[in-house]
C-alpha atoms as a PDB file:
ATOM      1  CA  UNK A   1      -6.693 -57.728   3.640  1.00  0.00           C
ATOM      2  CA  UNK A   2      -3.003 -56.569   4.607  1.00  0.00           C
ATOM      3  CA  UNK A   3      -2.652 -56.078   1.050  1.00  0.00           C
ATOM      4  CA  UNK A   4      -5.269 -53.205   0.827  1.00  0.00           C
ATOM      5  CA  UNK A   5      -4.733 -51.543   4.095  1.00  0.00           C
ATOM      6  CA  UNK A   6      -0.894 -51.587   2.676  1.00  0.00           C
ATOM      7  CA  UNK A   7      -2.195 -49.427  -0.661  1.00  0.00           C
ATOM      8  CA  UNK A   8      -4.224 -47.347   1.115  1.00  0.00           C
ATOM      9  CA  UNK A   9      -1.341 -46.673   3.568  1.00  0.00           C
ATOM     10  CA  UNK A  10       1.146 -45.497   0.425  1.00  0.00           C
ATOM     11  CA  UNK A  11      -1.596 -43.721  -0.849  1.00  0.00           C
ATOM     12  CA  UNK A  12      -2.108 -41.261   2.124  1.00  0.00           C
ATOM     13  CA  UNK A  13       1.341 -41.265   2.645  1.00  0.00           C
ATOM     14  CA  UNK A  14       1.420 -39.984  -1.235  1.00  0.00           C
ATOM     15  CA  UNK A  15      -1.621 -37.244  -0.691  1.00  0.00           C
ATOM     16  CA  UNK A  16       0.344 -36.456   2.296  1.00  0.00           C
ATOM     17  CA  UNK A  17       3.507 -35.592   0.655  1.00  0.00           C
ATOM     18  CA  UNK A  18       1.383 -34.020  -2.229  1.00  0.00           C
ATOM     19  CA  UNK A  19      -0.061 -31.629  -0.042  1.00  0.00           C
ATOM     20  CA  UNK A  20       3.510 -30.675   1.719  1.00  0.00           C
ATOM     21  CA  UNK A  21       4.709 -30.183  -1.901  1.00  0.00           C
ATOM     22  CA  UNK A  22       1.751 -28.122  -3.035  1.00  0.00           C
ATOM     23  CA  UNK A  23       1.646 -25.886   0.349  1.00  0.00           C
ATOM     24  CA  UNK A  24       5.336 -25.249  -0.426  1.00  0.00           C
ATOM     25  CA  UNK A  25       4.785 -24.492  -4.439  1.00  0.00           C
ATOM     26  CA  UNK A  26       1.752 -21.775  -3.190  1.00  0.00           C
ATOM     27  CA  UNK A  27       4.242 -19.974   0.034  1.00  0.00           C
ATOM     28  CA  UNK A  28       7.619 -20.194  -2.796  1.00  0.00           C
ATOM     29  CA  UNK A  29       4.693 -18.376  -5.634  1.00  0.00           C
ATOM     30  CA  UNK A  30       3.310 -15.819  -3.103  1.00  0.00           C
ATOM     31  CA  UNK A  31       6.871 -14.662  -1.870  1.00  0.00           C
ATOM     32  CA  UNK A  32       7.997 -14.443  -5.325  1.00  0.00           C
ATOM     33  CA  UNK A  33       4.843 -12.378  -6.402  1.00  0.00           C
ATOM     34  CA  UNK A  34       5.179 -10.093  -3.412  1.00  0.00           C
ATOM     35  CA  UNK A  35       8.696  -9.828  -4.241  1.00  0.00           C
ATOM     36  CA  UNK A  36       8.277  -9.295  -7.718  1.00  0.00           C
ATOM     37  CA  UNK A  37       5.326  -6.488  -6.472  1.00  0.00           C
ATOM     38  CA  UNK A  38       7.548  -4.473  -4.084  1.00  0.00           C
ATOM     39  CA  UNK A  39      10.541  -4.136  -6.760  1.00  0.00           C
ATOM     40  CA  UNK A  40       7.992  -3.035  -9.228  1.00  0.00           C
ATOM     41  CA  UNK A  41       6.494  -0.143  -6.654  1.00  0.00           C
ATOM     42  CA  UNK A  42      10.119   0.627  -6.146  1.00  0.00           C
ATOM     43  CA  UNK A  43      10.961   1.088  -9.415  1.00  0.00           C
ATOM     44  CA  UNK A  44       7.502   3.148 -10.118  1.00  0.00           C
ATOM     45  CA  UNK A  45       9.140   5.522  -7.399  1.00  0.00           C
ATOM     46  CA  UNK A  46       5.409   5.785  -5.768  1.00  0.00           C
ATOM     47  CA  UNK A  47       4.767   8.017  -2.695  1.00  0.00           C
ATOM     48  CA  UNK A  48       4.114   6.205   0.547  1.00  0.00           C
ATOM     49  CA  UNK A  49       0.379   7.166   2.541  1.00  0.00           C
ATOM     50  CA  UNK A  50       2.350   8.914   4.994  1.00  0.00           C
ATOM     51  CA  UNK A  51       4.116  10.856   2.767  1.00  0.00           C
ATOM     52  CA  UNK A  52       1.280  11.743   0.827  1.00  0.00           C
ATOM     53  CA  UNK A  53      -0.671  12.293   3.634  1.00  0.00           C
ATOM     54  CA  UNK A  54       2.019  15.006   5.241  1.00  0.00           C
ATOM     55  CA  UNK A  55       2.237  16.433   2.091  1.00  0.00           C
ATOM     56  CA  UNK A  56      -1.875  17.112   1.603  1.00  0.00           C
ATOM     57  CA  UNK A  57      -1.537  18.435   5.395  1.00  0.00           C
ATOM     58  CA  UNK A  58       0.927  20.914   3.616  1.00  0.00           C
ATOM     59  CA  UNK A  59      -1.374  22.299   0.915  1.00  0.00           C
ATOM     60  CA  UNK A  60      -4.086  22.512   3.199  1.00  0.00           C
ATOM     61  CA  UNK A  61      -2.235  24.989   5.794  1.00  0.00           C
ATOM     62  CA  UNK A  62      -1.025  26.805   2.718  1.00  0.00           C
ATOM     63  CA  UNK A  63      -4.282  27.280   1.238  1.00  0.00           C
ATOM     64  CA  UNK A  64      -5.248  28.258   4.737  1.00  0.00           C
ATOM     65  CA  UNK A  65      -2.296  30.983   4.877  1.00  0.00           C
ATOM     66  CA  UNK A  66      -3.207  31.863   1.190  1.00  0.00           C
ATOM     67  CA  UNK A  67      -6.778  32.897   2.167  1.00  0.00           C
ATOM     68  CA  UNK A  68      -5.878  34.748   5.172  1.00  0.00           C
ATOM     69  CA  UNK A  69      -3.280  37.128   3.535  1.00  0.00           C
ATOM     70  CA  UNK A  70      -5.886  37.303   0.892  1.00  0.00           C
ATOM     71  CA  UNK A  71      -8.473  38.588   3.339  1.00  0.00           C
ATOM     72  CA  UNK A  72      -6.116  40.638   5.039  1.00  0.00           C
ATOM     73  CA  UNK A  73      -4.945  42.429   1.717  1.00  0.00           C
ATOM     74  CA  UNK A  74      -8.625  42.955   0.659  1.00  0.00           C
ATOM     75  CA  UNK A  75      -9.052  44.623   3.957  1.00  0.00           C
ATOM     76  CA  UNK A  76      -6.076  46.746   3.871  1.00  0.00           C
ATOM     77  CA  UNK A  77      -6.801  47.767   0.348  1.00  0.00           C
ATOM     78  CA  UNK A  78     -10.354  48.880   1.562  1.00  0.00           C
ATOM     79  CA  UNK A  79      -8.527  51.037   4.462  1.00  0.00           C
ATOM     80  CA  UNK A  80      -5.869  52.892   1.578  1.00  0.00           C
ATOM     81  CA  UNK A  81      -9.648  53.259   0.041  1.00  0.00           C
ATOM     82  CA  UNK A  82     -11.188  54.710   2.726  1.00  0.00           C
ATOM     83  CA  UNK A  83      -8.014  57.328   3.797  1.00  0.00           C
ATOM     84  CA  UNK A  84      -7.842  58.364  -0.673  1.00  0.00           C
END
């Protein structure tokens, strides 16, 4: 019976080291993948959220500005109306 306890011993200690290697292989492929994935977003020269999100801020307070100065154009052209 030593005998088979003995095998079944080197065979978890096999599954065992399996497992460590496997583990490793997946953490070594998912760094390289997110490496490979931030070099390519680099190289795409994308916008980060917080810059695009300033930047929408932007055109919304210049639209804002836009539509006031158009309002307050309209109304001073009606006034150079009124006083022809």
């Amino acid at each position: 019976m030593q005998t088979t306890s003995s095998v079944f011993d080197d065979l978890a200690r096999l599954m065992t080291g399996a497992m460590g290697m496997a583990q490793g292989a997946q953490l070594e492929a998912k760094s390289f993948m997110r490496a490979h994935a931030d070099r390519f977003v680099a190289e795409m020269d994308l916008v980060s959220r917080d810059e695009f999100e300033a930047v929408k801020q932007l055109a919304s307070d210049a639209r804002a500005e836009a539509d006031a100065l158009k309002e307050r154009v309209a109304a001073l052209e009606a006034l150079l109306k009124d006083r022809a």
